[in-house]
C-alpha atoms as a PDB file:
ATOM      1  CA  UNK A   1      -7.256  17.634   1.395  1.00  0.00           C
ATOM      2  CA  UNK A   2      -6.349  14.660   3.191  1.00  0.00           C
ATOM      3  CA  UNK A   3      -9.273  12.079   3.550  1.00  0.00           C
ATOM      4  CA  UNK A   4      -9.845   8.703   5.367  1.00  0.00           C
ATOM      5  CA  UNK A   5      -7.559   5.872   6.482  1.00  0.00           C
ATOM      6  CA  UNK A   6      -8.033   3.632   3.451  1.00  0.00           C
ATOM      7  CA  UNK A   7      -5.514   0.819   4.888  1.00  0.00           C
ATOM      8  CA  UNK A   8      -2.313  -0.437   6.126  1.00  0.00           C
ATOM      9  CA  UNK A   9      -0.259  -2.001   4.302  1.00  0.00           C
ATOM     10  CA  UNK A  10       1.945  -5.051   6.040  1.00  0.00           C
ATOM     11  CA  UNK A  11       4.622  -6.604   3.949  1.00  0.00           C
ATOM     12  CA  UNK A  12       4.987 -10.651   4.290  1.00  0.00           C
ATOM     13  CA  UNK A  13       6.701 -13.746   2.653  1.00  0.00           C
ATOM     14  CA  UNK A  14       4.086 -15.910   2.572  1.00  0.00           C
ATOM     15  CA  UNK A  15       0.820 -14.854   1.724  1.00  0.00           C
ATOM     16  CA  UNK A  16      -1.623 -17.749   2.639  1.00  0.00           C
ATOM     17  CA  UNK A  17      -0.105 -18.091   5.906  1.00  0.00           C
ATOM     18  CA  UNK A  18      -0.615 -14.532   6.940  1.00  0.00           C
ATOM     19  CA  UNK A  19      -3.958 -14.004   5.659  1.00  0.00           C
ATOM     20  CA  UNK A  20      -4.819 -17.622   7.590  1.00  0.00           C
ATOM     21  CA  UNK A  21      -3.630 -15.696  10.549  1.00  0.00           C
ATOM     22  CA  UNK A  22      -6.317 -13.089  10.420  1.00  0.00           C
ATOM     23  CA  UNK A  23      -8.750 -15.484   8.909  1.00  0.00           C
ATOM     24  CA  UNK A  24      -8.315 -17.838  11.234  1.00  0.00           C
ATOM     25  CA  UNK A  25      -7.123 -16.745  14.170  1.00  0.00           C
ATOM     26  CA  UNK A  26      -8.598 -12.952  14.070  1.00  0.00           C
ATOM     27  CA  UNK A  27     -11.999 -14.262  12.275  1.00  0.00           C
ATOM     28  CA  UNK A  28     -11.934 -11.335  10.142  1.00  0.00           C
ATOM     29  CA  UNK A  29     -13.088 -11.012   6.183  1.00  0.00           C
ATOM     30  CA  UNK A  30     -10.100 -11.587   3.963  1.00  0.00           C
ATOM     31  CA  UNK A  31     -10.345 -11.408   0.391  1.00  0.00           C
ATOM     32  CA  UNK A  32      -9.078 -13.639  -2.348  1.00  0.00           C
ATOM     33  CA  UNK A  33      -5.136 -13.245  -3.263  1.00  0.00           C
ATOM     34  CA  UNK A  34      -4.752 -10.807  -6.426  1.00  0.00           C
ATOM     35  CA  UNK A  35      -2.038 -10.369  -8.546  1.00  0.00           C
ATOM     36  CA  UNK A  36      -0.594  -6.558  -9.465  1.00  0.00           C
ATOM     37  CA  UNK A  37       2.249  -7.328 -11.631  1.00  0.00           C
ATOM     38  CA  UNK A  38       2.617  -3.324 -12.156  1.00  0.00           C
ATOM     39  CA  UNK A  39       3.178  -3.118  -8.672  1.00  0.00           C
ATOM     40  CA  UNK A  40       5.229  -6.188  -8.519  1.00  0.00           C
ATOM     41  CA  UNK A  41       3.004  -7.828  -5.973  1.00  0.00           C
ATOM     42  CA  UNK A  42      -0.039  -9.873  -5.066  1.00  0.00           C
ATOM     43  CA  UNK A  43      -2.088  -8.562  -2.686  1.00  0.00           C
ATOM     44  CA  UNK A  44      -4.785  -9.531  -0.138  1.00  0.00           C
ATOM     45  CA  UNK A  45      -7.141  -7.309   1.668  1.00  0.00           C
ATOM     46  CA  UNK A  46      -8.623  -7.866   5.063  1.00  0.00           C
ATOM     47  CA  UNK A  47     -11.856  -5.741   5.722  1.00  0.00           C
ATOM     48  CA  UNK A  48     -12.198  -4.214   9.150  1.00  0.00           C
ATOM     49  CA  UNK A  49     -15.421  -2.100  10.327  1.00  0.00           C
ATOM     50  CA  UNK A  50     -13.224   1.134   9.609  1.00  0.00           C
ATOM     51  CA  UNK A  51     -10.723   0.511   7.279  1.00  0.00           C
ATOM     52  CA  UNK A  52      -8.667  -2.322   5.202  1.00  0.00           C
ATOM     53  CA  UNK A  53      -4.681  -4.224   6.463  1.00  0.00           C
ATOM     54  CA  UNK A  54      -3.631  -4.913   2.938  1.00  0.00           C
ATOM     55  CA  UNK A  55      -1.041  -7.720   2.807  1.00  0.00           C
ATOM     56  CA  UNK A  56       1.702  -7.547   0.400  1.00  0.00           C
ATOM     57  CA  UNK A  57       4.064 -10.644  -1.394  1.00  0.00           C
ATOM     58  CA  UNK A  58       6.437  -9.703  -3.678  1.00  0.00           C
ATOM     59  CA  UNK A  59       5.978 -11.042  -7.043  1.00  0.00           C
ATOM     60  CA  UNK A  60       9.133 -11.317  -8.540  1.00  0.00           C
ATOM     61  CA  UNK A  61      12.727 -10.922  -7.743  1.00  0.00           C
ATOM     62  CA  UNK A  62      12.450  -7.432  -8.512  1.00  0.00           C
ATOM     63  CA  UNK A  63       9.314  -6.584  -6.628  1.00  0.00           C
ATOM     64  CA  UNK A  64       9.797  -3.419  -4.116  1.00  0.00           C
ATOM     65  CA  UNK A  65       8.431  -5.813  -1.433  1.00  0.00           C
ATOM     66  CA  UNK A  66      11.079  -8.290  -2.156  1.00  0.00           C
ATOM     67  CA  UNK A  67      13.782  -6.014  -1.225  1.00  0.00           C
ATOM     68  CA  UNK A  68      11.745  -4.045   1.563  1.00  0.00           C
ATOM     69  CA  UNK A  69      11.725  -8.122   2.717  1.00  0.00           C
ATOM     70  CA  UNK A  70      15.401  -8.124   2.325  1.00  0.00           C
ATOM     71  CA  UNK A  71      15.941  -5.386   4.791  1.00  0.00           C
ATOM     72  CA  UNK A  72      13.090  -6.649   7.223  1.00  0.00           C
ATOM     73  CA  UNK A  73      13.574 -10.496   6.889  1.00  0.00           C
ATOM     74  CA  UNK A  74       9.644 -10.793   9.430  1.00  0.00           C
ATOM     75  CA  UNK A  75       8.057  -8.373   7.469  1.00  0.00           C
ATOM     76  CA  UNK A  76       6.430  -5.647   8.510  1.00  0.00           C
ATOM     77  CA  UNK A  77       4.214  -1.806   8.039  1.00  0.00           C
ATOM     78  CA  UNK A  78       5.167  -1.045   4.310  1.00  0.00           C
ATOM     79  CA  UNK A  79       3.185   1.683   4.195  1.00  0.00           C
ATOM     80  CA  UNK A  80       0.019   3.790   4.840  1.00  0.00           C
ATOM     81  CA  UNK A  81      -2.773   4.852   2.729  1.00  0.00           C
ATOM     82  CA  UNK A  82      -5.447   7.846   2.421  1.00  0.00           C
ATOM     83  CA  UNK A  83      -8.097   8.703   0.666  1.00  0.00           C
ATOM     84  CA  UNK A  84      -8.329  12.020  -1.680  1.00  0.00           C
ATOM     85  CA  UNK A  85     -10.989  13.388  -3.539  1.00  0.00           C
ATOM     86  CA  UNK A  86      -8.404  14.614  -6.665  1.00  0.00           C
ATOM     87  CA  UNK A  87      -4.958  12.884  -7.109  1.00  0.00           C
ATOM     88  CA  UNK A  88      -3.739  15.277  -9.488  1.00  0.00           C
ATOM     89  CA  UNK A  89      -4.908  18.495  -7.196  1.00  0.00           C
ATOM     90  CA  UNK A  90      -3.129  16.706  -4.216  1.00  0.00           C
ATOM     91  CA  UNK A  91      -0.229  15.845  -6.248  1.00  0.00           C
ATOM     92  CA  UNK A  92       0.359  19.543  -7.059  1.00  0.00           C
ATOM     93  CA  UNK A  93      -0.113  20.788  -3.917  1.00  0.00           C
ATOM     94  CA  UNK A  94       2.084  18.784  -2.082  1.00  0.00           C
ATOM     95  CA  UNK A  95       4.759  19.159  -4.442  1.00  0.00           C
ATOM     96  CA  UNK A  96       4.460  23.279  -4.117  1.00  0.00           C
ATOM     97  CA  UNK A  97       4.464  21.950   0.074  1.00  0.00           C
ATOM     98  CA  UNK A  98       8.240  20.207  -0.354  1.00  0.00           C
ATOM     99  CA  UNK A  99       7.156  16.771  -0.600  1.00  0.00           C
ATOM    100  CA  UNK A 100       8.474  14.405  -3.216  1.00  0.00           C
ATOM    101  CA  UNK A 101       5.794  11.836  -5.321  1.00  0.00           C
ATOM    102  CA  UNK A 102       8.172   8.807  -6.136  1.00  0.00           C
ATOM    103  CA  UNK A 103       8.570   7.480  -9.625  1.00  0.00           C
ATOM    104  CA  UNK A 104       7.696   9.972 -12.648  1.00  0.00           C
ATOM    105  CA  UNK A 105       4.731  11.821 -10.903  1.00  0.00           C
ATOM    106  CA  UNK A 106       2.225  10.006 -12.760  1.00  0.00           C
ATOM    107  CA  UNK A 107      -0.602   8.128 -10.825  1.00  0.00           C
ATOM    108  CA  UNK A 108      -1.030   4.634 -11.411  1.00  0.00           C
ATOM    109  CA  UNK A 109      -3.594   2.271 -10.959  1.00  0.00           C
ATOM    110  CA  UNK A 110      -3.658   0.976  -7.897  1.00  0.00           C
ATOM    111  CA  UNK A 111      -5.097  -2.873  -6.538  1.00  0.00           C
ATOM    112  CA  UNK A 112      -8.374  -1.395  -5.942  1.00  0.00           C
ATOM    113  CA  UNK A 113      -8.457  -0.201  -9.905  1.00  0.00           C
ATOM    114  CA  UNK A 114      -8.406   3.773  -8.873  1.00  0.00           C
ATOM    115  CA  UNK A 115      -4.990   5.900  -9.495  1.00  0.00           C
ATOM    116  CA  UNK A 116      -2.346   6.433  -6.473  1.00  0.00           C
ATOM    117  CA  UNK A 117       0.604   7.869  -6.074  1.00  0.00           C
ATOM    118  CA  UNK A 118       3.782   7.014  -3.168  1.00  0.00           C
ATOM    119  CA  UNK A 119       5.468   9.946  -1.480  1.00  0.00           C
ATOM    120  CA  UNK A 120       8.609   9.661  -0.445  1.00  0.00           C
ATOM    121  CA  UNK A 121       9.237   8.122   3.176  1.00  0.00           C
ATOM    122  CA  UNK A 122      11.658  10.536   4.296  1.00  0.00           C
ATOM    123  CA  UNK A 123       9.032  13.609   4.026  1.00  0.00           C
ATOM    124  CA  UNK A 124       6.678  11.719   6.188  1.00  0.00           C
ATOM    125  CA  UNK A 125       8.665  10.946   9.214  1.00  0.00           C
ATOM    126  CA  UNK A 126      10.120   7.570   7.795  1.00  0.00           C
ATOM    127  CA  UNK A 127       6.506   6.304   6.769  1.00  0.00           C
ATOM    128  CA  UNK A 128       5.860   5.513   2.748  1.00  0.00           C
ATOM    129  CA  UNK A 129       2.253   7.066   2.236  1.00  0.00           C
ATOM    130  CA  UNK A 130       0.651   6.462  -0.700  1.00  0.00           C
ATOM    131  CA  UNK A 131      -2.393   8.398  -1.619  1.00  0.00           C
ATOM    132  CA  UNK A 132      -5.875   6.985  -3.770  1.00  0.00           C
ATOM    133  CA  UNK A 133      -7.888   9.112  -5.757  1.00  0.00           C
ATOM    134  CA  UNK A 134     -11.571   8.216  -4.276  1.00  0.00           C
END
């Protein structure tokens, strides 16, 4: 069921300066800021040879980020993300497995414009996974 590493996600406060950092510093591909007020966050992605660090700033006072930011004042691994073929198949079979999909169980549409859904950290040993319908 489970497919590929699509990326990495690293919460920050300030978005130009991190991305400069792997821009700059790394030399690696990083893609223009974009805004995902659903998500309550802008995001940047930077493109690696076998998989994507996406880069998330809250946008908002009420942005998840924001408060994950609170917690973890230097930022830091928000969560992980794979690839499956069928979000709603996945969703379903996970759930009958024990784990809990945060928010109503709906996918959304996520910064790369396909539906995802979060699963709760505490059913994946204290890591946030979200999951993207390929």
């Amino acid at each position: 069921m489970i497919g590929r590493l699509n990326h990495v996600a690293i919460a920050v406060k300030d978005l130009e300066k991190s991305a400069s950092l792997y821009r700059d510093t790394l030399g690696a591909k990083v893609s223009a800021p974009q805004p995902e007020p659903n998500h309550g966050v802008t995001v940047v992605f930077i493109e690696l040879p076998n998989t994507k660090i996406e880069l998330l700033q809250p946008l908002g006072a009420d942005s998840p980020i924001a408060k994950f930011l609170e917690k973890n004042p230097d930022g830091g691994m928000h969560h992980v993300c794979y690839e499956v073929d069928d979000i709603l198949v996945a969703r379903d079979h996970l759930k009958a497995k024990g784990a809990r999909v945060l928010g109503d169980g709906n996918p959304k549409i996520g910064a790369h414009g396909k539906p995802v859904l979060f699963l709760h950290p505490k059913d994946f040993n204290g890591t946030l996974v979200e999951i993207e319908q390929v």
